[in-house]
C-alpha atoms as a PDB file:
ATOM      1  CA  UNK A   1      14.935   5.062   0.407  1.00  0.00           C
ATOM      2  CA  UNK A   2      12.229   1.960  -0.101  1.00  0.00           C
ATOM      3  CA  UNK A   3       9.782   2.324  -3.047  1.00  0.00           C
ATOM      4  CA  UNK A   4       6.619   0.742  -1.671  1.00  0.00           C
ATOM      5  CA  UNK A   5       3.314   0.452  -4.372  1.00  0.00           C
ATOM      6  CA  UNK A   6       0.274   0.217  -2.664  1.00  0.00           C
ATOM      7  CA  UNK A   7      -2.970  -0.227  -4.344  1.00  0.00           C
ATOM      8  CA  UNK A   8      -6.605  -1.255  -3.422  1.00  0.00           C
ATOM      9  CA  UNK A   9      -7.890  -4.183  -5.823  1.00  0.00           C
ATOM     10  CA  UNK A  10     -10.874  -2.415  -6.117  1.00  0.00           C
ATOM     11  CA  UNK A  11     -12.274   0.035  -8.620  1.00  0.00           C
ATOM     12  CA  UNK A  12     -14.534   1.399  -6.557  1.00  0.00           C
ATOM     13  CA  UNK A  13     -14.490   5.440  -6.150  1.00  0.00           C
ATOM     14  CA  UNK A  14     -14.793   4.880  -2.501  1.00  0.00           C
ATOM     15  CA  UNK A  15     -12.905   1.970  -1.483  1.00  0.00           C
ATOM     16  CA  UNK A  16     -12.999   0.868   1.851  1.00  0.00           C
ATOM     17  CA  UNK A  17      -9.728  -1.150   0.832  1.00  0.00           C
ATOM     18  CA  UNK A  18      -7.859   2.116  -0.852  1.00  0.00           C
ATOM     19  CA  UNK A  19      -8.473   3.923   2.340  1.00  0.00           C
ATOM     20  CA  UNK A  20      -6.850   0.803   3.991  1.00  0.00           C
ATOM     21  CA  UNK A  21      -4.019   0.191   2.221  1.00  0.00           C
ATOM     22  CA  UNK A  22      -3.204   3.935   2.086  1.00  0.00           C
ATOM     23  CA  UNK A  23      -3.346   4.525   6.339  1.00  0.00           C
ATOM     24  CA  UNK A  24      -1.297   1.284   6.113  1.00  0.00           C
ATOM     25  CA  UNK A  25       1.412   2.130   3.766  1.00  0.00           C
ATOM     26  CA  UNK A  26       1.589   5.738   5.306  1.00  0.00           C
ATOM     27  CA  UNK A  27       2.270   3.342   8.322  1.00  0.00           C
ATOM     28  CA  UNK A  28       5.979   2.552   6.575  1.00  0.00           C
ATOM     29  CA  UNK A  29       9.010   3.636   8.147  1.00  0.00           C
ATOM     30  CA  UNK A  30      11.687   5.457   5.892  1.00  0.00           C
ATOM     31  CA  UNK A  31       9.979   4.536   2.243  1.00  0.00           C
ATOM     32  CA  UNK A  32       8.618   6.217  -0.286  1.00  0.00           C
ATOM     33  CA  UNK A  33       4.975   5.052  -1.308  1.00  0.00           C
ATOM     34  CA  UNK A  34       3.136   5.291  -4.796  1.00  0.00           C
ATOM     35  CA  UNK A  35      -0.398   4.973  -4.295  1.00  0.00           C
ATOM     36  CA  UNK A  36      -2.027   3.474  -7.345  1.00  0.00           C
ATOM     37  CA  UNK A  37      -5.429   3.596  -8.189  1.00  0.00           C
ATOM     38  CA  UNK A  38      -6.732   0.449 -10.535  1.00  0.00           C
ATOM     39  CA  UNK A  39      -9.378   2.938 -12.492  1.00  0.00           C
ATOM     40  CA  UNK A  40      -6.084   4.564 -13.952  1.00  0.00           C
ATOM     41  CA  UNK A  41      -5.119   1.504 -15.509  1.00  0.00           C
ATOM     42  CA  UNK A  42      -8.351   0.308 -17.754  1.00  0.00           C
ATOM     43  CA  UNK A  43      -7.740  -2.641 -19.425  1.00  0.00           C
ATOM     44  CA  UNK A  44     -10.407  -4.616 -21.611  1.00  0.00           C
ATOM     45  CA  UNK A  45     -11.563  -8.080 -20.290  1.00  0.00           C
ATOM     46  CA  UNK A  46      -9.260 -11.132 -20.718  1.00  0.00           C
ATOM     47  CA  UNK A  47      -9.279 -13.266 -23.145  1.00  0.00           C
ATOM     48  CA  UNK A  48      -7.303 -15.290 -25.091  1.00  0.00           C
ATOM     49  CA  UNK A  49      -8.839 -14.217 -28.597  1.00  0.00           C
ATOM     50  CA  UNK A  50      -8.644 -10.757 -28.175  1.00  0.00           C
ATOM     51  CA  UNK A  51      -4.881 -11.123 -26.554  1.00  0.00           C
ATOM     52  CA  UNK A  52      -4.059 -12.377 -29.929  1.00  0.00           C
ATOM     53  CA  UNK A  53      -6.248 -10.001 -32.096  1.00  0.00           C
ATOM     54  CA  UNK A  54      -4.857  -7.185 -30.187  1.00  0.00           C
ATOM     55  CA  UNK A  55      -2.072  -8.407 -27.875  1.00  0.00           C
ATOM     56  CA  UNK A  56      -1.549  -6.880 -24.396  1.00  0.00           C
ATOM     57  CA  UNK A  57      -2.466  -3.425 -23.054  1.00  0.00           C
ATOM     58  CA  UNK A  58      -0.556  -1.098 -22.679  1.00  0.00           C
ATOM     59  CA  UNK A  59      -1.784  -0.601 -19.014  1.00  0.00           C
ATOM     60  CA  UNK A  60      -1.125  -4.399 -18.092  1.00  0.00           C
ATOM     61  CA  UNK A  61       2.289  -3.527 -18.933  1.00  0.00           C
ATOM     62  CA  UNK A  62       2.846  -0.034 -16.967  1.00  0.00           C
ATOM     63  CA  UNK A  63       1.751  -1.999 -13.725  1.00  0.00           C
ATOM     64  CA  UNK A  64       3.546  -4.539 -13.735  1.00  0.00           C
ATOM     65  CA  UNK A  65       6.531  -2.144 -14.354  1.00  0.00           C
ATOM     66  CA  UNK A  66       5.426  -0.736 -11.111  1.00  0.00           C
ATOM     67  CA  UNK A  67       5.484  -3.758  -9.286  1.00  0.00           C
ATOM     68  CA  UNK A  68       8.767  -4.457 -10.850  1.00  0.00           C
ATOM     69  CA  UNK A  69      10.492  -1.638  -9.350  1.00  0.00           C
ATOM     70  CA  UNK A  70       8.718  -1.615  -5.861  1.00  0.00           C
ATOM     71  CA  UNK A  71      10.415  -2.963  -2.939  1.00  0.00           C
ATOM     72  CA  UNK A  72       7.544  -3.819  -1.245  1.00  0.00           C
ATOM     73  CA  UNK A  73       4.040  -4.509  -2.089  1.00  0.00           C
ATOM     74  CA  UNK A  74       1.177  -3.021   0.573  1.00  0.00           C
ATOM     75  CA  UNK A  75      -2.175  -4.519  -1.486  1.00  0.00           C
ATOM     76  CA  UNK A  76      -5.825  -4.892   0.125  1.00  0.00           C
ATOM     77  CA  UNK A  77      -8.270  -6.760  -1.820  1.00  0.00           C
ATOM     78  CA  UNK A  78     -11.906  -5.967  -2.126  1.00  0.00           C
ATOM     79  CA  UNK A  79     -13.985  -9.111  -1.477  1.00  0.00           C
ATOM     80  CA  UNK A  80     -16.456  -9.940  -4.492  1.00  0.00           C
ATOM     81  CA  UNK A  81     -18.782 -13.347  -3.274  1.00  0.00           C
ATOM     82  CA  UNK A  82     -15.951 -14.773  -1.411  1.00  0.00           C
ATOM     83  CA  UNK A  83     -13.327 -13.803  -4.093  1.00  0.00           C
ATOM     84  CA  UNK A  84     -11.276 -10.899  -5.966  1.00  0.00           C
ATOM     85  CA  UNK A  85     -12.857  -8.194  -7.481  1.00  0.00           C
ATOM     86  CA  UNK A  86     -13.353  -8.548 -11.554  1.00  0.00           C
ATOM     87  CA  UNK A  87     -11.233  -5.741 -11.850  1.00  0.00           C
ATOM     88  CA  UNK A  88      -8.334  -6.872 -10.143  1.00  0.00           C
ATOM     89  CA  UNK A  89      -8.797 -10.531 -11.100  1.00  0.00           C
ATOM     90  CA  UNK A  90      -8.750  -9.026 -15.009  1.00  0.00           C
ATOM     91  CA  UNK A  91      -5.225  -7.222 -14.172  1.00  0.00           C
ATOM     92  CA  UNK A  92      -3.739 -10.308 -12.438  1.00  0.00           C
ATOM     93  CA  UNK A  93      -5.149 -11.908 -15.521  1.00  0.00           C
ATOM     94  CA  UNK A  94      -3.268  -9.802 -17.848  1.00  0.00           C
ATOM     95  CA  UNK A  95       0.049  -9.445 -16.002  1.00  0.00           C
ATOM     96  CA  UNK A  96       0.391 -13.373 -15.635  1.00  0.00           C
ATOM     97  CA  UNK A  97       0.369 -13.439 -19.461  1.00  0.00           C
ATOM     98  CA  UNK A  98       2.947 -11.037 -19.297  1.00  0.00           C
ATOM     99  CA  UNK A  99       5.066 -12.386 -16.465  1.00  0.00           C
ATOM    100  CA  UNK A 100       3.571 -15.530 -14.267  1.00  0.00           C
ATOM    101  CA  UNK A 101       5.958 -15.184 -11.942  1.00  0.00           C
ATOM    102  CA  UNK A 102       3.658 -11.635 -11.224  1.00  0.00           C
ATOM    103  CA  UNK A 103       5.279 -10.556  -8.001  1.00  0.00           C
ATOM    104  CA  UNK A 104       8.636 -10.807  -8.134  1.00  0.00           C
ATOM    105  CA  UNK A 105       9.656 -12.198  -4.804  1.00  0.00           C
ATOM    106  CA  UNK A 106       8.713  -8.889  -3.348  1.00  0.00           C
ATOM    107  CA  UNK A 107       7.828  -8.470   0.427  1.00  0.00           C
ATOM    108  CA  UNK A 108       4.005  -8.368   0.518  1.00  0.00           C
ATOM    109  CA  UNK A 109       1.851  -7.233   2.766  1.00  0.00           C
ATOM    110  CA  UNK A 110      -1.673  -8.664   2.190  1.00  0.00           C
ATOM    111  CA  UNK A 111      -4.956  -6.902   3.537  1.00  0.00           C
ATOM    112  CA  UNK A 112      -8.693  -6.763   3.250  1.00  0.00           C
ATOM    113  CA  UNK A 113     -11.326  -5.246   4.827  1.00  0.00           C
ATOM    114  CA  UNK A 114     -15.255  -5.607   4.515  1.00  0.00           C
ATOM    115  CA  UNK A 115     -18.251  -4.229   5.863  1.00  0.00           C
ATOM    116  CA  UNK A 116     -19.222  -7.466   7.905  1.00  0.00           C
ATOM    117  CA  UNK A 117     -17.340  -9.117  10.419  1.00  0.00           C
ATOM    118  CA  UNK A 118     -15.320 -11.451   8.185  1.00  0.00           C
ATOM    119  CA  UNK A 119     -13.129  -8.410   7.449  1.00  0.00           C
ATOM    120  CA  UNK A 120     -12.842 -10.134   3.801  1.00  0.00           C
ATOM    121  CA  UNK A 121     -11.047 -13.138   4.653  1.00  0.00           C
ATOM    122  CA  UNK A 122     -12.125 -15.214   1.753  1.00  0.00           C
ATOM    123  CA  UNK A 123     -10.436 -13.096  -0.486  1.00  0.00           C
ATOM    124  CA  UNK A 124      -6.866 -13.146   1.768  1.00  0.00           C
ATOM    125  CA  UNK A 125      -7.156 -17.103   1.961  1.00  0.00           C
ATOM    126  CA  UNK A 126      -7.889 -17.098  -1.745  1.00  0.00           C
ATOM    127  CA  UNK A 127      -4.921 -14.136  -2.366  1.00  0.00           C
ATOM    128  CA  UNK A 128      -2.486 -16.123   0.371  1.00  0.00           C
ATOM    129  CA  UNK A 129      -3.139 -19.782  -1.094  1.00  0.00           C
ATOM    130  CA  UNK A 130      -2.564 -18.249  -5.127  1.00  0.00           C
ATOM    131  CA  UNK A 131       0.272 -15.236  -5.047  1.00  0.00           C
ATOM    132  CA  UNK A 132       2.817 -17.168  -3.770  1.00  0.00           C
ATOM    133  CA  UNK A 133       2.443 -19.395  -7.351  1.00  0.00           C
ATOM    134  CA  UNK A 134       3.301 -16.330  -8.680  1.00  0.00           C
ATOM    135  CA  UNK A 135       6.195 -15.300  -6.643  1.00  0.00           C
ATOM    136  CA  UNK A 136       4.710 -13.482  -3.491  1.00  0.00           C
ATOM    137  CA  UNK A 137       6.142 -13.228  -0.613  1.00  0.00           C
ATOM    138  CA  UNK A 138       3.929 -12.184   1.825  1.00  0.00           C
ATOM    139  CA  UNK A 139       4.931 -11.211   5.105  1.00  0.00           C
ATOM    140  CA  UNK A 140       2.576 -10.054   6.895  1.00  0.00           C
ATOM    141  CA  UNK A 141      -1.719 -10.440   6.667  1.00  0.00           C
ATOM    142  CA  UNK A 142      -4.321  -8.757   8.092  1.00  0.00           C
ATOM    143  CA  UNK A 143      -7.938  -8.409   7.781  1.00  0.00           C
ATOM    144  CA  UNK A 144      -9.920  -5.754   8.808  1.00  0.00           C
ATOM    145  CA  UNK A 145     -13.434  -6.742  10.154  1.00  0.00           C
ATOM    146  CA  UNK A 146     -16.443  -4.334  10.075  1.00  0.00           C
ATOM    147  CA  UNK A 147     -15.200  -1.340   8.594  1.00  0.00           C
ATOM    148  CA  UNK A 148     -17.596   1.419   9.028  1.00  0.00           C
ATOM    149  CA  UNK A 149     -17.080   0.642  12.740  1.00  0.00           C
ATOM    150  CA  UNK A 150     -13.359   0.112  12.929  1.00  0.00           C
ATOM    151  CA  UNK A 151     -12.278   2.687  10.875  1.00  0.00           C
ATOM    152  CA  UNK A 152     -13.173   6.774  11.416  1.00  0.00           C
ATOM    153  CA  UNK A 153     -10.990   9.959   9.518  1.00  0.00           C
ATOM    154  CA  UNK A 154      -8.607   8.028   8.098  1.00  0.00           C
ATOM    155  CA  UNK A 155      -7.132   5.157  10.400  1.00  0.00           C
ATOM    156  CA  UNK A 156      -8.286   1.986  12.644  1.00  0.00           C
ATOM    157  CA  UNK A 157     -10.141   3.477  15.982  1.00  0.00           C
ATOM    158  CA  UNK A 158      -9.950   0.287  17.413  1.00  0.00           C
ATOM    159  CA  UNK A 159      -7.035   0.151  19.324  1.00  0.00           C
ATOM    160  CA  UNK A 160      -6.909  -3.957  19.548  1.00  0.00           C
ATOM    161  CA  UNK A 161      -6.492  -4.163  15.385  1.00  0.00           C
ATOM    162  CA  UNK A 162      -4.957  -1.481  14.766  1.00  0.00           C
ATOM    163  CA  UNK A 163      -1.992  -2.791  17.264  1.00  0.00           C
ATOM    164  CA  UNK A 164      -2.201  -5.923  14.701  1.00  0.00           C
ATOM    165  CA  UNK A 165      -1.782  -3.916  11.650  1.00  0.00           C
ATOM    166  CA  UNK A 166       1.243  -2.258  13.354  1.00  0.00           C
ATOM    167  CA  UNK A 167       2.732  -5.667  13.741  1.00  0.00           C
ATOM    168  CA  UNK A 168       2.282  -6.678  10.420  1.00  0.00           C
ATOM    169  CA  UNK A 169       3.825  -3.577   8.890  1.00  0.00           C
ATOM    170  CA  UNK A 170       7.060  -4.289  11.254  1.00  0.00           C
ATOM    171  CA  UNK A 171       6.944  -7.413   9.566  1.00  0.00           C
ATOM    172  CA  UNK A 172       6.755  -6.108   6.268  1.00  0.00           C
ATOM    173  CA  UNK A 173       9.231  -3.203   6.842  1.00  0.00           C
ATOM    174  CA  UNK A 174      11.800  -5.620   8.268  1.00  0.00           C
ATOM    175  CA  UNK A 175      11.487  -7.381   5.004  1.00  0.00           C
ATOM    176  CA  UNK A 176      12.325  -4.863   2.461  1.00  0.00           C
END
């Protein structure tokens, strides 16, 4: 069976993007997902003086283990003034010190969401022009647009995107 890690690059408590990623990756034919949540993995900020005063964390290590053994990478990125959110941008951070080839070559399916009607799209063009530096392979993309309207007990209402999403993750599941 596929190990899929999905994860919301968001620390919020009530992530738009972890309820997301988590109706997508239940989404995934025949694989076994691990739902991670970033606020498990605390990490101080980045920075080259206190990498060498202290090294690296602990916790920058045990994810990218995770990622390591996946198969497939479901991710949806919280959108921060057109960019990542500080606390995923200080784990990518960290990992790339560790490994800059991050992802592995892993199948990658790349989401966001966002209150407005951009669905976060900043963020994916940011995520889909920089991961693939560090060895993504994403498959499939998809951006969710005005999620308190789209999105109702735990999955897309919108029939229209949520047929999209359904593409994508046959995309992504033919990959692994």
């Amino acid at each position: 069976m596929k190990q899929i890690l999905a994860f919301a690059g968001s620390n919020s408590k009530n992530s738009i993007n972890k309820e997301l990623v988590a109706y997508a990756s239940s989404k995934v034919d025949g694989a076994e997902v691990q739902l991670l949540d970033l606020n498990d993995f605390d990490l101080p900020l980045y920075g080259m003086d206190h990498e060498i005063e202290h090294g690296i964390p602990d916790n920058a290590k045990q994810f990218l283990e995770h990622i390591k053994s996946a198969d497939g990478i479901v991710v949806s990125l919280a959108e921060h003034n057109g960019s990542y959110a500080t606390v995923f941008k200080n784990l990518f951070d960290w990992m790339s010190r560790i490994e800059a080839k991050t992802f592995f070559g892993k199948p990658m399916l790349l989401m966001a969401t966002s209150p407005g009607g951009r669905g976060g799209e900043s963020v994916l063009e940011a995520a889909a022009d920089r991961f693939p530096r560090h060895d993504a392979n994403i498959v499939g993309k998809f951006s969710l647009p005005s999620f308190g309207t789209h999105f109702e007990n735990g999955q897309i209402i919108d029939a229209n995107l949520n047929t999209e999403l359904l593409e994508e993750i046959k995309q992504f599941q033919e990959s692994l």
